[in-house]
PDB file of N, CA and C in Angstrom:
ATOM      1  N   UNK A   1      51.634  95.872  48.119  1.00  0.00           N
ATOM      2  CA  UNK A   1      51.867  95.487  46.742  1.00  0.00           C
ATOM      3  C   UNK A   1      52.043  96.752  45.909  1.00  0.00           C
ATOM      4  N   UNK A   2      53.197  96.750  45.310  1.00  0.00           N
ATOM      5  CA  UNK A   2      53.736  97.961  44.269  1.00  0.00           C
ATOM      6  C   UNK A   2      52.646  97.828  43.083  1.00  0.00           C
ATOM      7  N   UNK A   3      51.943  98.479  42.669  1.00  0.00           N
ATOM      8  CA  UNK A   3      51.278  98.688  41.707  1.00  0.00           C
ATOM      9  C   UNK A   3      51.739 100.022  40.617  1.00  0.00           C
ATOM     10  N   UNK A   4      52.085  99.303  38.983  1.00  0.00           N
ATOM     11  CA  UNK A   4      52.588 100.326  38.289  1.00  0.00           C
ATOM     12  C   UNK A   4      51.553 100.675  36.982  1.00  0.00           C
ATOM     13  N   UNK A   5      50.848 101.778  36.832  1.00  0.00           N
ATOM     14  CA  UNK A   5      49.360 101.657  35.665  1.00  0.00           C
ATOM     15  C   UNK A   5      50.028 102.550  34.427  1.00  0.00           C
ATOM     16  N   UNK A   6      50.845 103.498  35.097  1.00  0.00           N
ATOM     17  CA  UNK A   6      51.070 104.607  34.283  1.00  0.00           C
ATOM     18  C   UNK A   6      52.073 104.257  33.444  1.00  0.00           C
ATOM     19  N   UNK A   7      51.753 104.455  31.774  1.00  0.00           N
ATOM     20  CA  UNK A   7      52.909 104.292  30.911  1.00  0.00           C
ATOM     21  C   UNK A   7      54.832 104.830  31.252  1.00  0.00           C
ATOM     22  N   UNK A   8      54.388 105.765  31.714  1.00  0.00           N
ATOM     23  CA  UNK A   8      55.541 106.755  32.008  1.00  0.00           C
ATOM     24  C   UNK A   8      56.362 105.497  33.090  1.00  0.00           C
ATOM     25  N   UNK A   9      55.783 104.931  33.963  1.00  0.00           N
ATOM     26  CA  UNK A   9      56.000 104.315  35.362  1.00  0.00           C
ATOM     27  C   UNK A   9      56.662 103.190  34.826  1.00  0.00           C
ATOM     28  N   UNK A  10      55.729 102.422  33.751  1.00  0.00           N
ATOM     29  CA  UNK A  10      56.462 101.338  33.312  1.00  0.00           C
ATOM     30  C   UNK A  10      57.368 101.044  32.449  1.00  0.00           C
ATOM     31  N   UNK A  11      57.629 102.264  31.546  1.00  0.00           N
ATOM     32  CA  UNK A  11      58.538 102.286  30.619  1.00  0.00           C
ATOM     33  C   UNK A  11      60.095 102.598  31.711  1.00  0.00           C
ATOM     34  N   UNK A  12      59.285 103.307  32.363  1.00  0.00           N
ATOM     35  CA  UNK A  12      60.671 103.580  33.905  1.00  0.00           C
ATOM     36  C   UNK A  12      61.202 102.447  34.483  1.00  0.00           C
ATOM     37  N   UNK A  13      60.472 101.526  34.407  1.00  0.00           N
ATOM     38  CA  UNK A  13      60.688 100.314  35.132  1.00  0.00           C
ATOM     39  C   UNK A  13      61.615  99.125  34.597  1.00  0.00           C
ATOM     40  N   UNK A  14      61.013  99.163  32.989  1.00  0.00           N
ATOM     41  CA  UNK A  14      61.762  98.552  32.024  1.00  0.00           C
ATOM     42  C   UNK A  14      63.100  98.396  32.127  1.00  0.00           C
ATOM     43  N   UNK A  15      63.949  97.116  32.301  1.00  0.00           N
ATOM     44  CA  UNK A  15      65.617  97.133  32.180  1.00  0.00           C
ATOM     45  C   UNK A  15      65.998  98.008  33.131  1.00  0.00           C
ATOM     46  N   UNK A  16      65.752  98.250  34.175  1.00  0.00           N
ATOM     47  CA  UNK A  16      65.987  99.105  35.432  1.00  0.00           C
ATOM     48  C   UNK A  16      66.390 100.482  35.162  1.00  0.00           C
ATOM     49  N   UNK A  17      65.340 100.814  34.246  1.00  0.00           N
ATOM     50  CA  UNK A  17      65.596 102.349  33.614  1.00  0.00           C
ATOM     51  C   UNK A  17      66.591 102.622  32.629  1.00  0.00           C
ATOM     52  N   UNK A  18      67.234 101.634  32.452  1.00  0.00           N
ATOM     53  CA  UNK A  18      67.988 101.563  31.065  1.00  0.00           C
ATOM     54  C   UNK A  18      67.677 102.018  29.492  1.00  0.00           C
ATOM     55  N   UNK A  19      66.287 101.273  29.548  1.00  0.00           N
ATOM     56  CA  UNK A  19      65.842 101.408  28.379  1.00  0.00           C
ATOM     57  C   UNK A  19      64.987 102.923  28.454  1.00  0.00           C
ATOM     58  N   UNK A  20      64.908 104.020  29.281  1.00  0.00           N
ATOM     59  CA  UNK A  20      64.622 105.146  29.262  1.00  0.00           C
ATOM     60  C   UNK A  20      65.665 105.972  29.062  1.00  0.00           C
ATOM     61  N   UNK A  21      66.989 105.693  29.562  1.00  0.00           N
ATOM     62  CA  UNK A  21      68.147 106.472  29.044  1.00  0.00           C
ATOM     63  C   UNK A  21      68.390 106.080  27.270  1.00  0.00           C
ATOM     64  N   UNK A  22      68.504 104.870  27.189  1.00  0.00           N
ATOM     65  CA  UNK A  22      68.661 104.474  25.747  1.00  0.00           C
ATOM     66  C   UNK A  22      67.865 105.714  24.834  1.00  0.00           C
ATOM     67  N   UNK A  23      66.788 105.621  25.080  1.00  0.00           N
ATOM     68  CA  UNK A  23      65.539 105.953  24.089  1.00  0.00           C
ATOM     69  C   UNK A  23      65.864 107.703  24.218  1.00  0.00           C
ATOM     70  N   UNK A  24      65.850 108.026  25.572  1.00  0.00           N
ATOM     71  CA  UNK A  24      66.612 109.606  25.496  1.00  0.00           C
ATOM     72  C   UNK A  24      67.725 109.942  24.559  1.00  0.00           C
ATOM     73  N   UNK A  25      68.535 108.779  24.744  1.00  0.00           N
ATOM     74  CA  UNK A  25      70.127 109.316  23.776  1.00  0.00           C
ATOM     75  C   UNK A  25      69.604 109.323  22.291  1.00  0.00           C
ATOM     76  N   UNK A  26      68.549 108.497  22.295  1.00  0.00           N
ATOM     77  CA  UNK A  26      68.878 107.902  20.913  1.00  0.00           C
ATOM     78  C   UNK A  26      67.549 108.424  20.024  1.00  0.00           C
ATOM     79  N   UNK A  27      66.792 109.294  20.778  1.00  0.00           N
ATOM     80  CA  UNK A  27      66.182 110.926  20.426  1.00  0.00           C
ATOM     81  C   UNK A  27      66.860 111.649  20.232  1.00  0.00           C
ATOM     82  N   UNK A  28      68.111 111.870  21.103  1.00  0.00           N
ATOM     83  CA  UNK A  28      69.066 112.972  20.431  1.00  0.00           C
ATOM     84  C   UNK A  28      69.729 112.532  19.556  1.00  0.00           C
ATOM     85  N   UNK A  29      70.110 111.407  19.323  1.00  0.00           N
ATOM     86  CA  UNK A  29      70.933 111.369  18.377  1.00  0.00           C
ATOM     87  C   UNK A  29      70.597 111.477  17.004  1.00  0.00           C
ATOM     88  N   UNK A  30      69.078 111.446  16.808  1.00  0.00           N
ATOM     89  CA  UNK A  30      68.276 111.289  15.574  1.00  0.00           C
ATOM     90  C   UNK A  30      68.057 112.781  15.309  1.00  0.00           C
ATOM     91  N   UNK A  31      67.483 113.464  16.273  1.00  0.00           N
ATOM     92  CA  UNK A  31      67.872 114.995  16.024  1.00  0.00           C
ATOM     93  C   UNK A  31      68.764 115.952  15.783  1.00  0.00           C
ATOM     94  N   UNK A  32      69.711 115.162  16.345  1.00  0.00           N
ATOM     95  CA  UNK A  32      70.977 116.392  15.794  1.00  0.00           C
ATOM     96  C   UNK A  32      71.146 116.054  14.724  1.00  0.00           C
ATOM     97  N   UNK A  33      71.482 114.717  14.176  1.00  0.00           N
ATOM     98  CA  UNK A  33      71.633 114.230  13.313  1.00  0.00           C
ATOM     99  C   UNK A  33      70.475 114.887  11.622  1.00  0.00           C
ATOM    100  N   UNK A  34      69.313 114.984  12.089  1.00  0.00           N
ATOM    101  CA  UNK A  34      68.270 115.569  11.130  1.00  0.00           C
ATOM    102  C   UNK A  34      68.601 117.007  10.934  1.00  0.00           C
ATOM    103  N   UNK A  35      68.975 117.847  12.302  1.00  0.00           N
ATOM    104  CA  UNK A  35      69.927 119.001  12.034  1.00  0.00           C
ATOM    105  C   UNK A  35      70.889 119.244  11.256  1.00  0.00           C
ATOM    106  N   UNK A  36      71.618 118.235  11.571  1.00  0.00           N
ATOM    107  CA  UNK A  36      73.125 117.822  10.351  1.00  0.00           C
ATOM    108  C   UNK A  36      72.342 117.979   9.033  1.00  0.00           C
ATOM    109  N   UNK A  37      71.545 117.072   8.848  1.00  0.00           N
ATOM    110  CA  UNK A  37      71.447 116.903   7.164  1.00  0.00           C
ATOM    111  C   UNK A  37      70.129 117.975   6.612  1.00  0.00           C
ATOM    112  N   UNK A  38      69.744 118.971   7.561  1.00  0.00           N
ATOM    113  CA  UNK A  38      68.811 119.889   7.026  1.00  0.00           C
ATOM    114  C   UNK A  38      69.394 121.341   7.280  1.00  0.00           C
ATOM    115  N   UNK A  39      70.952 120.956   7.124  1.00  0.00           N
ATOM    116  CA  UNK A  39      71.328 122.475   6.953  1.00  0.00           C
ATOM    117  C   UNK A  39      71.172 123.679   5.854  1.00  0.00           C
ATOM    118  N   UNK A  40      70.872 122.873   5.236  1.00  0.00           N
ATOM    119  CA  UNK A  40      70.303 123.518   3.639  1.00  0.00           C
ATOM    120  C   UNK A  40      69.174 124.326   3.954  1.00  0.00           C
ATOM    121  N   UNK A  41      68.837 125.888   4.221  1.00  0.00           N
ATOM    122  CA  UNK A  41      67.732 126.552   4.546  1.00  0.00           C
ATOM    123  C   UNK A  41      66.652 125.745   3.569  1.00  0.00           C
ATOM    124  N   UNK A  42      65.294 125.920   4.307  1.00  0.00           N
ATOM    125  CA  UNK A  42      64.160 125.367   3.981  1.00  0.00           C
ATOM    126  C   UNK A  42      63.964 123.706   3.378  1.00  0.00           C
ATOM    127  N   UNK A  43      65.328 123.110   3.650  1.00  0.00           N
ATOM    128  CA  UNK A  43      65.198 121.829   3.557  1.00  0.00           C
ATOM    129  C   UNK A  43      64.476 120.901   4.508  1.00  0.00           C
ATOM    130  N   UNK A  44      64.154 119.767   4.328  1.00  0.00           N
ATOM    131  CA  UNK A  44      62.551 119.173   4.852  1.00  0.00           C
ATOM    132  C   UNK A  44      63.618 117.913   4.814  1.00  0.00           C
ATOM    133  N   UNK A  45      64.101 117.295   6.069  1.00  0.00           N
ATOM    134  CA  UNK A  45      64.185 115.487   6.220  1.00  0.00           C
ATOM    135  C   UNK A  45      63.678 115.190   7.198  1.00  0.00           C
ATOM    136  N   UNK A  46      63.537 114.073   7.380  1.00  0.00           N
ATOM    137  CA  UNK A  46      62.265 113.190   8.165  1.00  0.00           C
ATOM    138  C   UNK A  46      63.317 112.108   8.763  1.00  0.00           C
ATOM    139  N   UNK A  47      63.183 111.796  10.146  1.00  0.00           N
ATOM    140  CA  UNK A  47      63.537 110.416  10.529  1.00  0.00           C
ATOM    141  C   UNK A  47      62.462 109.875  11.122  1.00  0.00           C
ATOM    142  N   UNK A  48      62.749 108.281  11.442  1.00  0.00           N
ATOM    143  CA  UNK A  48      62.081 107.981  12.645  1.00  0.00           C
ATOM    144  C   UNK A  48      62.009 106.861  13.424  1.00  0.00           C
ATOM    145  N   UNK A  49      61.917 106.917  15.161  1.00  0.00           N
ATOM    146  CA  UNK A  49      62.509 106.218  15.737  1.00  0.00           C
ATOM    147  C   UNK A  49      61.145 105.158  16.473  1.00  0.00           C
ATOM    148  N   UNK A  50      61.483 103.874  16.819  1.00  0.00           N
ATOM    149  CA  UNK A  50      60.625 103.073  16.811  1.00  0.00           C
ATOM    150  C   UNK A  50      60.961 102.544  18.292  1.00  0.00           C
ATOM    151  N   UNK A  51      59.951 102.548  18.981  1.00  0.00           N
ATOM    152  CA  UNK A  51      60.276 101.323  20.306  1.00  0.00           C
ATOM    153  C   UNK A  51      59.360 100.273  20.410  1.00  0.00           C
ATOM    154  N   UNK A  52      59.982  99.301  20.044  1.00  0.00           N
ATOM    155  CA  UNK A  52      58.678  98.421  20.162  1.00  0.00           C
ATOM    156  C   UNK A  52      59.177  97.220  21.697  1.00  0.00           C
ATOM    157  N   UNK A  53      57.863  96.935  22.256  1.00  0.00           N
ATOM    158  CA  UNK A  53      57.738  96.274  23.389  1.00  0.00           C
ATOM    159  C   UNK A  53      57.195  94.618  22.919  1.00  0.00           C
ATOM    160  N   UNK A  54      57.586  93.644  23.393  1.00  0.00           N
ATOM    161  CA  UNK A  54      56.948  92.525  22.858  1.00  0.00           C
ATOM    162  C   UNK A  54      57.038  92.070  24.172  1.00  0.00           C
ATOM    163  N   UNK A  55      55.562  91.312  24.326  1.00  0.00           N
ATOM    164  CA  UNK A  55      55.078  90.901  25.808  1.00  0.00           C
ATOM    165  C   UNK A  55      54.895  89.515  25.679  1.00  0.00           C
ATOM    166  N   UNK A  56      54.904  88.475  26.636  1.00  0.00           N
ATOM    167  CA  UNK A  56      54.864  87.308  26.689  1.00  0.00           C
ATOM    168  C   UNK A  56      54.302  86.834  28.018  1.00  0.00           C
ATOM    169  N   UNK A  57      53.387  86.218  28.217  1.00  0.00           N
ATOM    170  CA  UNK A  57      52.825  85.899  29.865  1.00  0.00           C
ATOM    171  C   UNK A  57      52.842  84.380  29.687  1.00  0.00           C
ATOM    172  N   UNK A  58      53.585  83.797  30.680  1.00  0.00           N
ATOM    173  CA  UNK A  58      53.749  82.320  31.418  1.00  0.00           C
ATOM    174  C   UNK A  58      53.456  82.166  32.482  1.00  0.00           C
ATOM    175  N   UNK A  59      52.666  81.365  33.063  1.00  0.00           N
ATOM    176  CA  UNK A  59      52.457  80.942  34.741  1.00  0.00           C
ATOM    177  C   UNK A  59      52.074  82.381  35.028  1.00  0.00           C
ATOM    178  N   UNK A  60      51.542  83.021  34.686  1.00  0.00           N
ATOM    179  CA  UNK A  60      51.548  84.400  35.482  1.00  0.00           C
ATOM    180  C   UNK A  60      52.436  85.489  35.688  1.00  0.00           C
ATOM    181  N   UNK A  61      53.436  84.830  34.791  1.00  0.00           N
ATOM    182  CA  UNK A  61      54.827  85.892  34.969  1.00  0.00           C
ATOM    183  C   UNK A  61      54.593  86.694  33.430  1.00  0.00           C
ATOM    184  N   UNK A  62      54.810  87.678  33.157  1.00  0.00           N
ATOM    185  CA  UNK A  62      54.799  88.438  32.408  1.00  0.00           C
ATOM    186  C   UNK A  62      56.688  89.177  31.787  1.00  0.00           C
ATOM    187  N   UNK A  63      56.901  89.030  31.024  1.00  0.00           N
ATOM    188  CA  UNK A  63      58.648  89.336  30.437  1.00  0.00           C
ATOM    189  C   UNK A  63      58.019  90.199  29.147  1.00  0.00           C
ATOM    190  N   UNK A  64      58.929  90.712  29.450  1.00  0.00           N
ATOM    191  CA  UNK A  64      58.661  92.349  28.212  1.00  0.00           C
ATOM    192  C   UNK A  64      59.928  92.806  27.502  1.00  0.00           C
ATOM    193  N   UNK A  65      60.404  91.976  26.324  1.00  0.00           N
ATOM    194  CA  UNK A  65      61.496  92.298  25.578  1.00  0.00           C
ATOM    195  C   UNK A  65      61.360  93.891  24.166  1.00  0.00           C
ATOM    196  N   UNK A  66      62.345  94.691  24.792  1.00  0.00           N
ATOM    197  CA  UNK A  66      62.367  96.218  24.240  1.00  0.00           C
ATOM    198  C   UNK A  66      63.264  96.199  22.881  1.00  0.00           C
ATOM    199  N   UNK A  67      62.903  96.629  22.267  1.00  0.00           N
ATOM    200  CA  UNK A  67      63.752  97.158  20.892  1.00  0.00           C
ATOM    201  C   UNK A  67      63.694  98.938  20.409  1.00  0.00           C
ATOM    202  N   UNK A  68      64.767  99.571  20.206  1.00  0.00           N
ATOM    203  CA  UNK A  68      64.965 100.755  19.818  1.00  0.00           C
ATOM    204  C   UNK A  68      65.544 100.563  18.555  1.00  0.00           C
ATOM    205  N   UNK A  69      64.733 101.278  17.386  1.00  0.00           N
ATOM    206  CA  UNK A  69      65.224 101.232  16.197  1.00  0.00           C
ATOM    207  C   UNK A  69      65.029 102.548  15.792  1.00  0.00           C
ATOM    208  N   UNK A  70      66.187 103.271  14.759  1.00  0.00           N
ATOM    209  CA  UNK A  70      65.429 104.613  14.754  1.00  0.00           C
ATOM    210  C   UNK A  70      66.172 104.631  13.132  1.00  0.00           C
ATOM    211  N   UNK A  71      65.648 105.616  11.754  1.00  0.00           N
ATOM    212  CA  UNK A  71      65.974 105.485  10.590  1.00  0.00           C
ATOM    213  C   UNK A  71      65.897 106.930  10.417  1.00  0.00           C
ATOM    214  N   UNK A  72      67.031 107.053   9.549  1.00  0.00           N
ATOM    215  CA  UNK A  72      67.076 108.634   9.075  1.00  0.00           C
ATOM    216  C   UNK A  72      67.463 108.336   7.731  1.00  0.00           C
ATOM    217  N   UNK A  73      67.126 109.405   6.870  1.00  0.00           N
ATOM    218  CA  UNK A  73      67.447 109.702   5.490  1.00  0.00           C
ATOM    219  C   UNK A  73      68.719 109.259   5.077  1.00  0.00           C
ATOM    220  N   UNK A  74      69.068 109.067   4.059  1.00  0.00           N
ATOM    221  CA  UNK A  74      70.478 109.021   3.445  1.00  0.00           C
ATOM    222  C   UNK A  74      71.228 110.394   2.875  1.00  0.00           C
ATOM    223  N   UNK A  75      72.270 110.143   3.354  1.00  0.00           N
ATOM    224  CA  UNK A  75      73.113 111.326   3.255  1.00  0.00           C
ATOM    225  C   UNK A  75      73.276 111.470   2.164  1.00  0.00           C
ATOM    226  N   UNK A  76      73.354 112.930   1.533  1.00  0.00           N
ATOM    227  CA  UNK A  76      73.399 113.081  -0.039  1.00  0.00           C
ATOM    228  C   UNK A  76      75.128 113.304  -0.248  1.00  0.00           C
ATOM    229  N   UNK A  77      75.405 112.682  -1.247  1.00  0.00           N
ATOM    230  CA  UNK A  77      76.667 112.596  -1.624  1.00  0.00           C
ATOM    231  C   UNK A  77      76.486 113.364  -3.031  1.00  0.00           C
ATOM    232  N   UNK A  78      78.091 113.760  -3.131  1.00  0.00           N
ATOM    233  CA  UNK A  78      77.949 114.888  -4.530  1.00  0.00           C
ATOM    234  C   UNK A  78      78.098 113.559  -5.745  1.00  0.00           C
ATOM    235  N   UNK A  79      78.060 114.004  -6.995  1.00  0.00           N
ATOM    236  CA  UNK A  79      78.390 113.495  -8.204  1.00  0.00           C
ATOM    237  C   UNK A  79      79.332 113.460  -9.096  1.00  0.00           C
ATOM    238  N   UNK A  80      79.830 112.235  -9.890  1.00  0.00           N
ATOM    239  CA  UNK A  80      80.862 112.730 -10.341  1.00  0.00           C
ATOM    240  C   UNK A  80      80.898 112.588 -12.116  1.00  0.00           C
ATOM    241  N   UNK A  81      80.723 113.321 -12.654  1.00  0.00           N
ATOM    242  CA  UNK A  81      80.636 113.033 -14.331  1.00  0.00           C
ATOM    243  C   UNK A  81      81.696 112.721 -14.893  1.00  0.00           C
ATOM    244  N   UNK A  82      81.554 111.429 -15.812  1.00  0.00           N
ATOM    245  CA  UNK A  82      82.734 111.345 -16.803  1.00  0.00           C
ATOM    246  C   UNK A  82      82.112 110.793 -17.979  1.00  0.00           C
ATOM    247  N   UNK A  83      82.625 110.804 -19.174  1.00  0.00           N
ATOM    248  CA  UNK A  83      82.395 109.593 -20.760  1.00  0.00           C
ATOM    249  C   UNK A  83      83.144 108.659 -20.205  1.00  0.00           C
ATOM    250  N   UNK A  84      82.188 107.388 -20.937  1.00  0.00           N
ATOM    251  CA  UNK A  84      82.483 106.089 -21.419  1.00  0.00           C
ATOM    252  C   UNK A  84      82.941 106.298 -22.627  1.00  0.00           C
ATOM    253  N   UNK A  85      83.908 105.251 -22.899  1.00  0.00           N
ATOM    254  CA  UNK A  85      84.849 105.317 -24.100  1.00  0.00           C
ATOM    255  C   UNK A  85      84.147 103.821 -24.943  1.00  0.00           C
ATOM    256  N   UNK A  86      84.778 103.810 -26.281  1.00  0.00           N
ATOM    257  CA  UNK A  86      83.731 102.746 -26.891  1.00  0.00           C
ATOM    258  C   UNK A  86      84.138 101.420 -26.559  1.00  0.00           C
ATOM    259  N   UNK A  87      85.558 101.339 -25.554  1.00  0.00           N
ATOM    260  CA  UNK A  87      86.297 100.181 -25.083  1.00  0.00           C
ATOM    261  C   UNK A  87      85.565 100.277 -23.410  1.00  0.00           C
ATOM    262  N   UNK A  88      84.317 101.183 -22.908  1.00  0.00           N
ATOM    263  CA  UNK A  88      84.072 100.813 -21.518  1.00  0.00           C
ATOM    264  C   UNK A  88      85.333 101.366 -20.333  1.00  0.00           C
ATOM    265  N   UNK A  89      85.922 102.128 -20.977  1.00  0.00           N
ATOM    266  CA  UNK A  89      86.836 102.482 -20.110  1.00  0.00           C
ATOM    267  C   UNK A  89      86.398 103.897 -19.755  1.00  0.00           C
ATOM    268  N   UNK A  90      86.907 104.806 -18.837  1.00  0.00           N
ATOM    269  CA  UNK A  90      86.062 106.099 -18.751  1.00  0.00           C
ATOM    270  C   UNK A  90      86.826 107.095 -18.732  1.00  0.00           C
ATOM    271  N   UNK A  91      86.824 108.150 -19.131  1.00  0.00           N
ATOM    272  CA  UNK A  91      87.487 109.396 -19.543  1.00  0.00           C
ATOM    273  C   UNK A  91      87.285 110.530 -18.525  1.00  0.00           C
ATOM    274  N   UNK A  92      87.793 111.445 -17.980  1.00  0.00           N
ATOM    275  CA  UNK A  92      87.566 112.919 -17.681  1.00  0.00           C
ATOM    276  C   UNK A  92      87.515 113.974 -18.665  1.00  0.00           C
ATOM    277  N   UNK A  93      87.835 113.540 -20.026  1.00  0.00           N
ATOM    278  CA  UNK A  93      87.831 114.526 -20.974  1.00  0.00           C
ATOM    279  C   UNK A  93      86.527 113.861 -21.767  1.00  0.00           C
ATOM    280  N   UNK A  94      86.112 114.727 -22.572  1.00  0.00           N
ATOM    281  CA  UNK A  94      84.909 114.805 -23.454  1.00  0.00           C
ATOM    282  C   UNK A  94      85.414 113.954 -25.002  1.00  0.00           C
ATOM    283  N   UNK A  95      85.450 112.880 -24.957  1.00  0.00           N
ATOM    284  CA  UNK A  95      86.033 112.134 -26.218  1.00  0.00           C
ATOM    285  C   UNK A  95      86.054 112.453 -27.703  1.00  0.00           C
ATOM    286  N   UNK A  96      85.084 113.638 -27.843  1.00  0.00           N
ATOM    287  CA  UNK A  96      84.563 114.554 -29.234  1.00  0.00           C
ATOM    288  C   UNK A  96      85.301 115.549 -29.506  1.00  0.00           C
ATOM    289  N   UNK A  97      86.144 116.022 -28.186  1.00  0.00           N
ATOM    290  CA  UNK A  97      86.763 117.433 -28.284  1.00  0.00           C
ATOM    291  C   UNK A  97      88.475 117.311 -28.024  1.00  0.00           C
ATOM    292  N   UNK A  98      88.876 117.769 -28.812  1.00  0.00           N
ATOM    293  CA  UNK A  98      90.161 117.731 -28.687  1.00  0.00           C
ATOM    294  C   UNK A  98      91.069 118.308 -27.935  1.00  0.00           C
ATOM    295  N   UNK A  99      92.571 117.796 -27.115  1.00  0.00           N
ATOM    296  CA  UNK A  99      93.230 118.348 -26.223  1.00  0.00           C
ATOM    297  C   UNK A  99      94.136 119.168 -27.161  1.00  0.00           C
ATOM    298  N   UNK A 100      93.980 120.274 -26.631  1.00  0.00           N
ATOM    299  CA  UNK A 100      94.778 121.449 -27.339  1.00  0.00           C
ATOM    300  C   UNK A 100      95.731 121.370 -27.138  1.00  0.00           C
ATOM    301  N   UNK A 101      96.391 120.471 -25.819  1.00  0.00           N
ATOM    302  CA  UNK A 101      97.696 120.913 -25.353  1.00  0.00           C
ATOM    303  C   UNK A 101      98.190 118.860 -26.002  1.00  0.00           C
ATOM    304  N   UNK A 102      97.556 118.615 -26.839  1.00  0.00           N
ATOM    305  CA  UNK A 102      97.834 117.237 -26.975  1.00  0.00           C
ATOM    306  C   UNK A 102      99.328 117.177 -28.108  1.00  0.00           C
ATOM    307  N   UNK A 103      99.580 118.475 -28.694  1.00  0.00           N
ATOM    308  CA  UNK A 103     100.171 118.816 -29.977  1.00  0.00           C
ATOM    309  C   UNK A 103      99.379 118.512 -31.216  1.00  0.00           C
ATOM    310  N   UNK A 104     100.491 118.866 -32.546  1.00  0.00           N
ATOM    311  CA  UNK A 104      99.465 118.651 -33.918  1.00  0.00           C
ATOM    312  C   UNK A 104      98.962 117.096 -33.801  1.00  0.00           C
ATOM    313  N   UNK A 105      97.854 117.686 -35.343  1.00  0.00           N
ATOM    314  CA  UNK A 105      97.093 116.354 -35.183  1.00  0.00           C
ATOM    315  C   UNK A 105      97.632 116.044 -36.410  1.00  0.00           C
ATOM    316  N   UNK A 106      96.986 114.717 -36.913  1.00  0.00           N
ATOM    317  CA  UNK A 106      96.976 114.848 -38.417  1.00  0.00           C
ATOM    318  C   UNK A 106      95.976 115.443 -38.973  1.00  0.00           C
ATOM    319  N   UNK A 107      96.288 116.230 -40.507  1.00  0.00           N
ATOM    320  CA  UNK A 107      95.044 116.319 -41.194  1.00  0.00           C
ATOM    321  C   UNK A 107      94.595 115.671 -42.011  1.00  0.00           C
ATOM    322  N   UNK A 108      93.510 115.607 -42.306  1.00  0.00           N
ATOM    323  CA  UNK A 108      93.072 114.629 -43.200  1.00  0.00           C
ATOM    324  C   UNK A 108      92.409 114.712 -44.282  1.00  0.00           C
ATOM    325  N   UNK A 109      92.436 114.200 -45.371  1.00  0.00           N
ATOM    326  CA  UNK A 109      92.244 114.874 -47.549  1.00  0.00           C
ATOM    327  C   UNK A 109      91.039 114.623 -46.889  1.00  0.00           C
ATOM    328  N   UNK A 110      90.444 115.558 -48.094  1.00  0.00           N
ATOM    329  CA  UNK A 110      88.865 115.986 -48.060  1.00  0.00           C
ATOM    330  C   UNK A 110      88.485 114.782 -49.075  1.00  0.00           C
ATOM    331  N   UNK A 111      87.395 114.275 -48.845  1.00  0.00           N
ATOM    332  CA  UNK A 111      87.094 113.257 -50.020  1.00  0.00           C
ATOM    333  C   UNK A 111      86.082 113.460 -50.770  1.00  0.00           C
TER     334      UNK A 111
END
């Protein structure tokens, strides 16, 4: 009788070693990936990857369904500034300041 005690043994065993390659790739992939987004010297991101095992025993039979979930930070995206206009529409220019290259304006009597 095959007897398996050791975590290492049974996680080996799992999905006919499938789910030990999975969990390898998908360590690396969370690491390079944390590499990617902590290229910024002395920047600090965090992921993290989850295996959870859910066990079930019938008649003596025992079935062990695996899940790999793993979460990393959100990628920082740049910003983009513009004014709102008083119609909700949005501008790239500063609505207070005038385009120089717009030609004359009118002027207007002092009151």
């Amino acid at each position: 009788m095959n007897k398996i005690r050791d975590a290492q043994g049974i996680l080996g065993f799992l999905e006919g070693g499938q789910l030990m390659a999975d969990l390898g790739t998908e360590i690396v992939t969370v690491t390079a990936k944390l590499k990617e987004l902590a290229n910024i010297p002395k920047k600090k991101v965090k992921g993290k990857l989850t295996l959870t095992l859910d066990f079930e025993v019938q008649d003596g039979v025992l079935t062990i369904d695996s899940a790999i979930a793993s979460k990393l930070p959100k990628e920082s995206r740049r910003n983009t500034m513009c004014w709102v206009l008083d119609d909700g529409s949005l501008s790239t220019e500063h609505p207070q300041q005038a385009d120089m290259f717009a030609g004359p304006r009118e002027v207007r009597a002092a009151e």
